[in-house]
C-alpha atoms as a PDB file:
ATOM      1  CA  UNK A   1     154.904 -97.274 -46.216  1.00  0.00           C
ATOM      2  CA  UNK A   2     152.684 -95.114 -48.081  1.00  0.00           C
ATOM      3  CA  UNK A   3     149.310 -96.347 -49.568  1.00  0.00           C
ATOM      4  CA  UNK A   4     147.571 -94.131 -52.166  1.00  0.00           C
ATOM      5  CA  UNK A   5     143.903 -95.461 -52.893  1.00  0.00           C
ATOM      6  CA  UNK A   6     141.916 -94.947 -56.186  1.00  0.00           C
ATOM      7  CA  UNK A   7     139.222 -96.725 -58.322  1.00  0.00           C
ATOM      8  CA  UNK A   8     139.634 -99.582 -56.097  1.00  0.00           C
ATOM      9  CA  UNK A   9     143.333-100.003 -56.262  1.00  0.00           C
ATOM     10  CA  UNK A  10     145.716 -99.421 -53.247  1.00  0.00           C
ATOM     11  CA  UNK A  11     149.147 -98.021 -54.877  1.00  0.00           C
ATOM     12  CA  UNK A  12     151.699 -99.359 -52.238  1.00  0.00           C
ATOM     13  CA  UNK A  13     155.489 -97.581 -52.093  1.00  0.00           C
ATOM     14  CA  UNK A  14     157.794 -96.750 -49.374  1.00  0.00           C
ATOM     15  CA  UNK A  15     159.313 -93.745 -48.013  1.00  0.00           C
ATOM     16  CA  UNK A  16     162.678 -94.507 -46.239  1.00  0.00           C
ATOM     17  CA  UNK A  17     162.820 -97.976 -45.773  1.00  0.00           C
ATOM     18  CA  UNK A  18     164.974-101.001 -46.837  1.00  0.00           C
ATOM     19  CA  UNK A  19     163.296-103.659 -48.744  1.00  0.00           C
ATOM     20  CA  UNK A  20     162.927-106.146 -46.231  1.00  0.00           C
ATOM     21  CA  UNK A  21     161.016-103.522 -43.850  1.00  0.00           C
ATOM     22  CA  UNK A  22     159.039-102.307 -46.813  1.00  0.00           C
ATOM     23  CA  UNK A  23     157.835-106.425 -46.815  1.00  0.00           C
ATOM     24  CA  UNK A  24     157.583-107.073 -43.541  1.00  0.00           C
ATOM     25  CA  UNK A  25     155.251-103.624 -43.595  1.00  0.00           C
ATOM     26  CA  UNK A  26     153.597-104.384 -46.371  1.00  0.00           C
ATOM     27  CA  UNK A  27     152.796-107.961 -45.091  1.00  0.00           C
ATOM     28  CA  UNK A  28     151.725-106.580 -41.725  1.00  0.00           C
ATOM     29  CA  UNK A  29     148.909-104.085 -43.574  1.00  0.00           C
ATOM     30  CA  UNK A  30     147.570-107.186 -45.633  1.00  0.00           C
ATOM     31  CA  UNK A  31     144.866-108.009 -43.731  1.00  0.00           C
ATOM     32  CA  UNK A  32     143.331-104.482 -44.218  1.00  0.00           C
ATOM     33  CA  UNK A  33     144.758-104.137 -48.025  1.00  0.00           C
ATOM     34  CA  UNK A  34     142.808-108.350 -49.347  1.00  0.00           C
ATOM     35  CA  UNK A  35     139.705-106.961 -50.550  1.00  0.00           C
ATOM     36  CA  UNK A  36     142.012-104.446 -52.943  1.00  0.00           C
ATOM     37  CA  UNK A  37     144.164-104.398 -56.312  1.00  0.00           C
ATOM     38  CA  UNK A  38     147.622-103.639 -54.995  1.00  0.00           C
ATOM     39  CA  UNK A  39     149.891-102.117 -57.285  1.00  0.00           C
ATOM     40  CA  UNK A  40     153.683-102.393 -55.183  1.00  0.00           C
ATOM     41  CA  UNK A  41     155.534 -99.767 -56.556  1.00  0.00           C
ATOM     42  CA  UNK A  42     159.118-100.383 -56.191  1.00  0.00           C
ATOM     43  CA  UNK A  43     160.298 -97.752 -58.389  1.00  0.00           C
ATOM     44  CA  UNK A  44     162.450 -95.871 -55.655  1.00  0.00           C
ATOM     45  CA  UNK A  45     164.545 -99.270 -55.003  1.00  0.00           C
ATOM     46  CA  UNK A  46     167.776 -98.027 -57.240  1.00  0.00           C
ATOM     47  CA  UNK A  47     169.641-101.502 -56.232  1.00  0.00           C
ATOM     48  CA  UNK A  48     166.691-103.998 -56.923  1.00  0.00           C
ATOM     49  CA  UNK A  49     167.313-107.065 -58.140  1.00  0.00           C
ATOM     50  CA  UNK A  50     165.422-110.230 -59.259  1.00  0.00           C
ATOM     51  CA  UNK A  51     166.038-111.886 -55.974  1.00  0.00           C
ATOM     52  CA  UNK A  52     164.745-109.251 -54.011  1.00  0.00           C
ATOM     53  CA  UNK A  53     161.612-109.009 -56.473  1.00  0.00           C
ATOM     54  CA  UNK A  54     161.035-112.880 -55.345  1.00  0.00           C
ATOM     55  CA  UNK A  55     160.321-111.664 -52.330  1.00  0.00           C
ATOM     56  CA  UNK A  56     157.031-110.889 -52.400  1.00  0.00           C
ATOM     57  CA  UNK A  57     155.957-113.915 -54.147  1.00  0.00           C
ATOM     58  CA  UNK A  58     154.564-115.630 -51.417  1.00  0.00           C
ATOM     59  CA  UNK A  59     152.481-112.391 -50.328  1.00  0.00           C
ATOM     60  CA  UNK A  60     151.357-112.229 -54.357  1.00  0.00           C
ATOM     61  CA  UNK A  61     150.209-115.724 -54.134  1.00  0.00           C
ATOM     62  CA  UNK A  62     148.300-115.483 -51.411  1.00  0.00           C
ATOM     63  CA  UNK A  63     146.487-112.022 -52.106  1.00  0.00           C
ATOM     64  CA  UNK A  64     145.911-113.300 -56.027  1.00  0.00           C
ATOM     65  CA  UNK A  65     143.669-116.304 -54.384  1.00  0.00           C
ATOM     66  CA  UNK A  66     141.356-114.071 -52.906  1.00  0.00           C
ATOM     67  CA  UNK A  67     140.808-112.805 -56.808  1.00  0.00           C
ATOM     68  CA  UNK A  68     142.334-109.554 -56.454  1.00  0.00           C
ATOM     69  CA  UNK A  69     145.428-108.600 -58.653  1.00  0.00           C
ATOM     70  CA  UNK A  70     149.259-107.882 -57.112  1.00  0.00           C
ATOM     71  CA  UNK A  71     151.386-106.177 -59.673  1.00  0.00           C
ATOM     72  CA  UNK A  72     155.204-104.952 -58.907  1.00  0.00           C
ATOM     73  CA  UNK A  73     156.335-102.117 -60.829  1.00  0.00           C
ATOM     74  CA  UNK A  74     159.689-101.885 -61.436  1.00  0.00           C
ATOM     75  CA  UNK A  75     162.514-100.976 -64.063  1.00  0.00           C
ATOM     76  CA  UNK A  76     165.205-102.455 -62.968  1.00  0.00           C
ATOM     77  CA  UNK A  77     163.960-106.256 -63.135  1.00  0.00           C
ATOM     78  CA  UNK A  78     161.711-107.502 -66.751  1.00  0.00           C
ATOM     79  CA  UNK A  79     158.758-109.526 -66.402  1.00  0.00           C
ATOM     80  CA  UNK A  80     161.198-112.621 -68.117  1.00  0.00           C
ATOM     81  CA  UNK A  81     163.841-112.528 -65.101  1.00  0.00           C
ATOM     82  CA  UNK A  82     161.026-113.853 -62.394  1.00  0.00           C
ATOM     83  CA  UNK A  83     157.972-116.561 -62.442  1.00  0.00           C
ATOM     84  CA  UNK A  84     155.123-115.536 -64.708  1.00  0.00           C
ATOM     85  CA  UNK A  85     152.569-115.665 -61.904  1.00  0.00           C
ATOM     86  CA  UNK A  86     154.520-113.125 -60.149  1.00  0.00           C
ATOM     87  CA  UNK A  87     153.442-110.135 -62.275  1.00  0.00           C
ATOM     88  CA  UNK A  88     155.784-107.095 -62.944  1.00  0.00           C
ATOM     89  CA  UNK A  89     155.686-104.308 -65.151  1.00  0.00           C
ATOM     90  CA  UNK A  90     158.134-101.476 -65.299  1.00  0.00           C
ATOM     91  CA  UNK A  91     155.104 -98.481 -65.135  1.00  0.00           C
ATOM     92  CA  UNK A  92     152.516 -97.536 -63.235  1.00  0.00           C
ATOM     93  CA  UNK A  93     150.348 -97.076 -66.256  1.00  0.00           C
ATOM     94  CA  UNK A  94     150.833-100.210 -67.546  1.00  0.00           C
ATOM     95  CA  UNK A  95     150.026-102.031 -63.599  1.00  0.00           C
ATOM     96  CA  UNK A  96     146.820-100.009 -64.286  1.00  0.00           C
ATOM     97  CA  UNK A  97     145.796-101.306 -67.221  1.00  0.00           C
ATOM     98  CA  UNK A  98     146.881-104.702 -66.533  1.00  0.00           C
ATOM     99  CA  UNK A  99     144.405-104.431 -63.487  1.00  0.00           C
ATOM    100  CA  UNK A 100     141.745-103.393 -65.858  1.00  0.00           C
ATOM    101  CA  UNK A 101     142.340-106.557 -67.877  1.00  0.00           C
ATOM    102  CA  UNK A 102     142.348-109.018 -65.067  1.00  0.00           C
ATOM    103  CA  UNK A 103     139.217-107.141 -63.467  1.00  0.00           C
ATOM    104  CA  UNK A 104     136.981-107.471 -67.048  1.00  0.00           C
ATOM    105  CA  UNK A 105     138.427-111.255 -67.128  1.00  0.00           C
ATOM    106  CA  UNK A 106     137.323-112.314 -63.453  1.00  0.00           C
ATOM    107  CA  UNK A 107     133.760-110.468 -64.644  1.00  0.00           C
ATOM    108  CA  UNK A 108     133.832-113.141 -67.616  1.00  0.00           C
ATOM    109  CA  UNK A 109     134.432-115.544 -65.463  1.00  0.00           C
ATOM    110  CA  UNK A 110     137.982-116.568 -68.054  1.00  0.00           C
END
């Protein structure tokens, strides 16, 4: 697992690892990762699927209630094939700038 930091956002993807070690990983380093916006890049997954998206629902769920955003990036699976409180994007950009939007909104208190 490799975690790139900036602007107070961790950008989480994986080097050689199959999904359910890239979890278990990812799951492992939350603890350190709570007080962070976590973008989980799943770009490099070529055989994703909306199941295996599901998977880090629970781990979503959990870091969102500490008020800190979890957005999955991902092509291969739209935003309409999984929960809307599970939030996926298919760019980094736009897991950026839906950061910014939830980070202005928790300042407004919405």
């Amino acid at each position: 697992m490799v975690i790139d930091k900036e602007d107070g956002v961790a950008i989480i993807f994986r080097e050689n690892a199959s999904l359910d070690t890239f979890l278990l990983e990812l799951t492992q380093a939350h603890a350190r990762l709570k007080h962070e916006n976590l973008i989980i890049n799943l770009v490099s997954f070529a055989n994703i699927d909306p199941a295996g998206v599901l998977k880090f629902r629970q781990l979503s769920d959990a870091h969102r209630k500490g008020k800190k955003s979890f957005v999955v990036v991902t092509d291969k699976v739209s935003y309409d094939e999984v929960p809307e409180d599970l939030l996926v994007v298919p760019t980094l950009q736009e897991a950026k700038d839906l950061i910014e939007m939830e980070e202005i909104e928790r300042d407004l208190d919405l």
